[in-house]
Protein backbone atom coordinates (compact mmCIF):
# COMPACT_ATOMS: atom_id res chain seq x y z
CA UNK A 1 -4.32 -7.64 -33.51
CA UNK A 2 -4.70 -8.77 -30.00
CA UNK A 3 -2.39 -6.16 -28.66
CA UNK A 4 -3.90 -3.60 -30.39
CA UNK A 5 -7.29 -4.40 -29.29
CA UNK A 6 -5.98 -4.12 -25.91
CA UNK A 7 -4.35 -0.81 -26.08
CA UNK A 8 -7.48 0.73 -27.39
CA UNK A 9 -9.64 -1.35 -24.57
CA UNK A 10 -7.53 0.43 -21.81
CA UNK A 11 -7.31 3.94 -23.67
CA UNK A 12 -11.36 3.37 -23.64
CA UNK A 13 -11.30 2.45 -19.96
CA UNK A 14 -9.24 4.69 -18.44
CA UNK A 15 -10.72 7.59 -20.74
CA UNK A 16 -14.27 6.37 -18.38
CA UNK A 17 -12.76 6.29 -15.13
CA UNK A 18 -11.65 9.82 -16.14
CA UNK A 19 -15.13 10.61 -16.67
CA UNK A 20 -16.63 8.79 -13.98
CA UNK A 21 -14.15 10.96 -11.45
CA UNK A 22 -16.73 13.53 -10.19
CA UNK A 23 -18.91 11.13 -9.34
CA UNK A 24 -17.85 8.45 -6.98
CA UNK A 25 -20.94 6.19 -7.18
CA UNK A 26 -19.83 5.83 -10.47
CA UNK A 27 -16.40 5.53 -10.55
CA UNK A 28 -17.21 2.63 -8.14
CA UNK A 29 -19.06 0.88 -10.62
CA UNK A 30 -16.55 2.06 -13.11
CA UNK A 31 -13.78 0.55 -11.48
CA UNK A 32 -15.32 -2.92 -10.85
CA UNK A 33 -16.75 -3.26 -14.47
CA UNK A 34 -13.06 -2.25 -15.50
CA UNK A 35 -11.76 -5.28 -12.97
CA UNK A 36 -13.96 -7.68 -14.39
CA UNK A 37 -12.33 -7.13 -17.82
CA UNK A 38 -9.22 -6.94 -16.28
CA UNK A 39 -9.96 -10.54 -14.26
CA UNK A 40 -11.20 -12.13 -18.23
CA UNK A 41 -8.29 -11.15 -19.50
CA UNK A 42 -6.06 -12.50 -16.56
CA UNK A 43 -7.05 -16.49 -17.90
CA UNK A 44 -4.58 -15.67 -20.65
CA UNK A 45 -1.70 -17.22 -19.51
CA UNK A 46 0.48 -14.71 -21.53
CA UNK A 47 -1.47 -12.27 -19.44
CA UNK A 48 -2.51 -13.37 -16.22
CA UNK A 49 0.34 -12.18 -14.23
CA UNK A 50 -0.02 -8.28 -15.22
CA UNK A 51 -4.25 -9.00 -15.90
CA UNK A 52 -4.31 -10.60 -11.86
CA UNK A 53 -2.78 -8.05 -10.34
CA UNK A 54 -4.82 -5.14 -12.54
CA UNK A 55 -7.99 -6.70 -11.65
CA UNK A 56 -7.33 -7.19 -7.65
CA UNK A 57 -6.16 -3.13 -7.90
CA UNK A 58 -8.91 -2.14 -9.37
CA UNK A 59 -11.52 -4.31 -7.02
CA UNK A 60 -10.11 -2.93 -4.28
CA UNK A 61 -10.05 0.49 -5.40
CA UNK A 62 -13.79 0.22 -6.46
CA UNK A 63 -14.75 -1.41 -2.86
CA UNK A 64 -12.68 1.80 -1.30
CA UNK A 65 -14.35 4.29 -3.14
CA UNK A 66 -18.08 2.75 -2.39
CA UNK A 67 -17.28 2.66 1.54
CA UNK A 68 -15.96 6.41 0.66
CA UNK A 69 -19.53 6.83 -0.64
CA UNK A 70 -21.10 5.57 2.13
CA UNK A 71 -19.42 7.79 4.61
CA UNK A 72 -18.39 4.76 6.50
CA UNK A 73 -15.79 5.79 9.46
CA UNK A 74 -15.05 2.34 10.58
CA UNK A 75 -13.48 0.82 7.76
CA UNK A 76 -12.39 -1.89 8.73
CA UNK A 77 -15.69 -3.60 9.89
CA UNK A 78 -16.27 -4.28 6.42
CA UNK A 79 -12.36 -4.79 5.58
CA UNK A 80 -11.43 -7.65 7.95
CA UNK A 81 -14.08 -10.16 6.72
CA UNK A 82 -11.94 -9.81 3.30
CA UNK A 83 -8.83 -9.15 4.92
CA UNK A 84 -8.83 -12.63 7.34
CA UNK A 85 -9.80 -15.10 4.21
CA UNK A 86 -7.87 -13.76 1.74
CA UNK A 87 -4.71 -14.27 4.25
CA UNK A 88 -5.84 -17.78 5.07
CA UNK A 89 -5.79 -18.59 1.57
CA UNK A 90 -2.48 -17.20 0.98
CA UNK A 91 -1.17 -18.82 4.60
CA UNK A 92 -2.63 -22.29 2.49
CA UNK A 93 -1.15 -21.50 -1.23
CA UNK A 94 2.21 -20.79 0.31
CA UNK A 95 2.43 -24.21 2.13
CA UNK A 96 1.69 -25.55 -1.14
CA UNK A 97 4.35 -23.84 -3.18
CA UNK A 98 6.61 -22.61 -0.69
CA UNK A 99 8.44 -20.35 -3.84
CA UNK A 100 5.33 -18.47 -4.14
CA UNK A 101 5.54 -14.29 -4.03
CA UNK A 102 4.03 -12.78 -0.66
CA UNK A 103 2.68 -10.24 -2.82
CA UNK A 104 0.39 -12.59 -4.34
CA UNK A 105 -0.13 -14.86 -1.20
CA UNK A 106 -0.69 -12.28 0.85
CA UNK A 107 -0.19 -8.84 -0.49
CA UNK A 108 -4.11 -8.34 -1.34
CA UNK A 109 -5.57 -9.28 1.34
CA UNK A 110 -3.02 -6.88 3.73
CA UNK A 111 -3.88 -3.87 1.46
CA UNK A 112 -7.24 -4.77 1.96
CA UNK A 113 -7.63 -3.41 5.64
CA UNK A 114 -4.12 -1.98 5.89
CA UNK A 115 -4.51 1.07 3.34
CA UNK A 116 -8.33 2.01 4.44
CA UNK A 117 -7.31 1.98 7.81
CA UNK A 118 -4.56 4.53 6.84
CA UNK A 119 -6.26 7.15 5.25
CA UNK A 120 -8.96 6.81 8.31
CA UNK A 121 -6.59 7.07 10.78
CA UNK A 122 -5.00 10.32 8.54
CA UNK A 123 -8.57 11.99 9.37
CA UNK A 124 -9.10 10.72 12.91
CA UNK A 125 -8.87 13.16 15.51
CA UNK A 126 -8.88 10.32 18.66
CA UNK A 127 -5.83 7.84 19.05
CA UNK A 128 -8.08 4.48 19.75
CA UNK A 129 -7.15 4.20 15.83
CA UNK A 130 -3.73 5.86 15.01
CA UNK A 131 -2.96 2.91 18.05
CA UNK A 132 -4.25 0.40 16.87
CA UNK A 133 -3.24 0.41 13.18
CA UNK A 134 0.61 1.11 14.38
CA UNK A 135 0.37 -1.93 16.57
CA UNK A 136 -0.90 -3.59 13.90
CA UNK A 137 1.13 -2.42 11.40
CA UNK A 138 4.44 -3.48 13.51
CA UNK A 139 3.34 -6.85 13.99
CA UNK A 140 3.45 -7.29 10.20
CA UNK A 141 6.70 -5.92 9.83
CA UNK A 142 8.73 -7.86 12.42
CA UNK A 143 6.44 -11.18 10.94
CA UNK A 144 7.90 -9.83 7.70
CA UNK A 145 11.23 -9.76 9.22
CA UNK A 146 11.36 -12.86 10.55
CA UNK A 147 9.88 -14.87 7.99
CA UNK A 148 11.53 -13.24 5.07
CA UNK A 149 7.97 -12.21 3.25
CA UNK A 150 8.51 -8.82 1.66
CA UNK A 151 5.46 -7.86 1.11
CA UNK A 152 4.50 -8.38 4.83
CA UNK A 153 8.11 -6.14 6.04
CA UNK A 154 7.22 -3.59 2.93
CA UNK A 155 3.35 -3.07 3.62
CA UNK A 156 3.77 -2.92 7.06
CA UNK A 157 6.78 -1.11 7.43
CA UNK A 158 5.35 1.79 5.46
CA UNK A 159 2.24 1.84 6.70
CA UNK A 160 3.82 2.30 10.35
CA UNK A 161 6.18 5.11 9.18
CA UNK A 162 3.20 6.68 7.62
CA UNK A 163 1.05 6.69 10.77
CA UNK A 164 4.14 7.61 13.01
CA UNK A 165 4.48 10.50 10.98
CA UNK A 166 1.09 11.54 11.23
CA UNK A 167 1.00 11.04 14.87
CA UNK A 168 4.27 13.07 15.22
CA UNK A 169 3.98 15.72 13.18
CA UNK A 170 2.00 18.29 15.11
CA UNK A 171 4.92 17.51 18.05
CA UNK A 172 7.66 17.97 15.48
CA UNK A 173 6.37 21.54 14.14
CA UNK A 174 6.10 22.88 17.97
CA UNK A 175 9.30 21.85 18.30
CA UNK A 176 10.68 23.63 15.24
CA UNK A 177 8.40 26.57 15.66
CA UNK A 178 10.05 26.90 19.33
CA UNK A 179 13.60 27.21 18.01
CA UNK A 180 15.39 29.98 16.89
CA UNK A 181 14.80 30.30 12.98
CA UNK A 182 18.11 30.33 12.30
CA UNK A 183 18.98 26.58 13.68
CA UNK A 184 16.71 24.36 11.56
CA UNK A 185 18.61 25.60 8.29
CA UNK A 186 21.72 25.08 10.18
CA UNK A 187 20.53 21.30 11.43
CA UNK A 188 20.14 20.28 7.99
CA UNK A 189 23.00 22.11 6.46
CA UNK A 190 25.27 19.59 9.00
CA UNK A 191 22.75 16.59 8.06
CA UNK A 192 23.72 17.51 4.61
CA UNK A 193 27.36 17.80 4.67
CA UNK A 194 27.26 14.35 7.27
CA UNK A 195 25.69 12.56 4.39
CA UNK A 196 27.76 13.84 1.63
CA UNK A 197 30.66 12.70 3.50
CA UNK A 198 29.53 8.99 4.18
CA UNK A 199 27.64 9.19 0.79
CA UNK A 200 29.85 6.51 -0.93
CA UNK A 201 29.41 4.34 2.48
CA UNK A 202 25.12 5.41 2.52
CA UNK A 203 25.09 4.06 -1.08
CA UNK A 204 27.14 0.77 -0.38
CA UNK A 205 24.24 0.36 2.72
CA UNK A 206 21.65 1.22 -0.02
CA UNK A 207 22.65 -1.84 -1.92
CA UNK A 208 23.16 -3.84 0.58
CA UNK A 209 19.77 -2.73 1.92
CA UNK A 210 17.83 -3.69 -2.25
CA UNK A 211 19.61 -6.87 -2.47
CA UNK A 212 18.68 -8.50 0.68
CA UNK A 213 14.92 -7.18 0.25
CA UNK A 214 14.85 -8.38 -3.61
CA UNK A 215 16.10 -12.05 -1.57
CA UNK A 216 12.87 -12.55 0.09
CA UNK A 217 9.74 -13.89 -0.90
């Protein structure tokens, strides 16, 4: 019964959200009414592992979607004041049970400023921001790296790829547009054939690679 209850609850709730799309004030309040079932549900201990992490998506999606309302451009002004707590809580939990995830000590409160700050710095023509959130972003990968956390070295590693990219693109396409159209197919044709040979060595680095990041905390 209770399982079936539940399916139907989230059929119902993600059948509003789908509703409530068109019209973010909504779907902001949609979201968090959806997180505080989610949170409820969470004190199930047979739940609270999948229920936790439902409910802290769906809070932070609802908070991201109300500063979207808002037409806020500085992001994280209203980000950090979530973002410094929720890692000093995490810094504390972690001391206390050293075999606790990152992702729950820490992973929250990271995608709390981290993932805002992204899509403004996607839509921000200066480089006071694109700066700033690499620098940022690097710091939390190398502290990932050194302290074996992977959400810290998985976060922040992909949020600074994502901003490189973004800051490198437009260089990248003047490049290519100022070659001869005939050499980028060529380029990758040799990439191609360089990874096909090594492929068997790529995939034992691939490995290699998954197990040590499913080692860390």
């Amino acid at each position: 019964v209770a399982v079936a209850v539940e399916i139907t609850g989230a059929a119902v709730g993600v059948l509003a959200l789908g509703f409530a799309v068109s019209r973010p004030a909504f779907l902001a309040l949609a979201l968090a009414l959806v997180g505080v079932i989610a949170a409820a549900t969470a004190v199930r201990p047979e739940r609270r592992r999948f229920a936790s992490w439902t409910a802290a998506v769906l809070f932070l999606g609802a908070a991201w979607v109300r500063l979207a309302v808002w037409e806020v451009t500085t992001p994280e002004a209203y980000t950090l004041p979530v973002t410094v707590p929720a890692l000093v809580v995490g810094f504390l939990r972690r001391r206390r049970d050293p075999e606790a995830s990152s992702w729950t000590a820490y992973g929250p409160g990271l995608a709390a400023t981290l993932l805002p700050s992204l899509v403004a710095a996607w839509t921000d023509p200066e480089w006071a921001r694109p700066l700033g959130l690499g620098v940022a972003a690097l710091v939390v990968t190398l502290l990932g790296a050194r302290f074996q956390l992977q959400a810290l070295l998985v976060l922040g590693g992909g949020v600074l790829a994502l901003d490189g990219l973004h800051e490198l693109a437009p260089y990248v396409v003047q490049v290519v547009g100022a070659l001869p159209r005939w050499l980028p197919p060529a380029l990758a044709g040799l990439l191609l054939l360089a990874v096909g040979a090594t492929y068997e060595q790529r995939l034992r680095d691939a490995r290699r690679l998954r197990e040590r990041l499913a080692r860390m905390r």
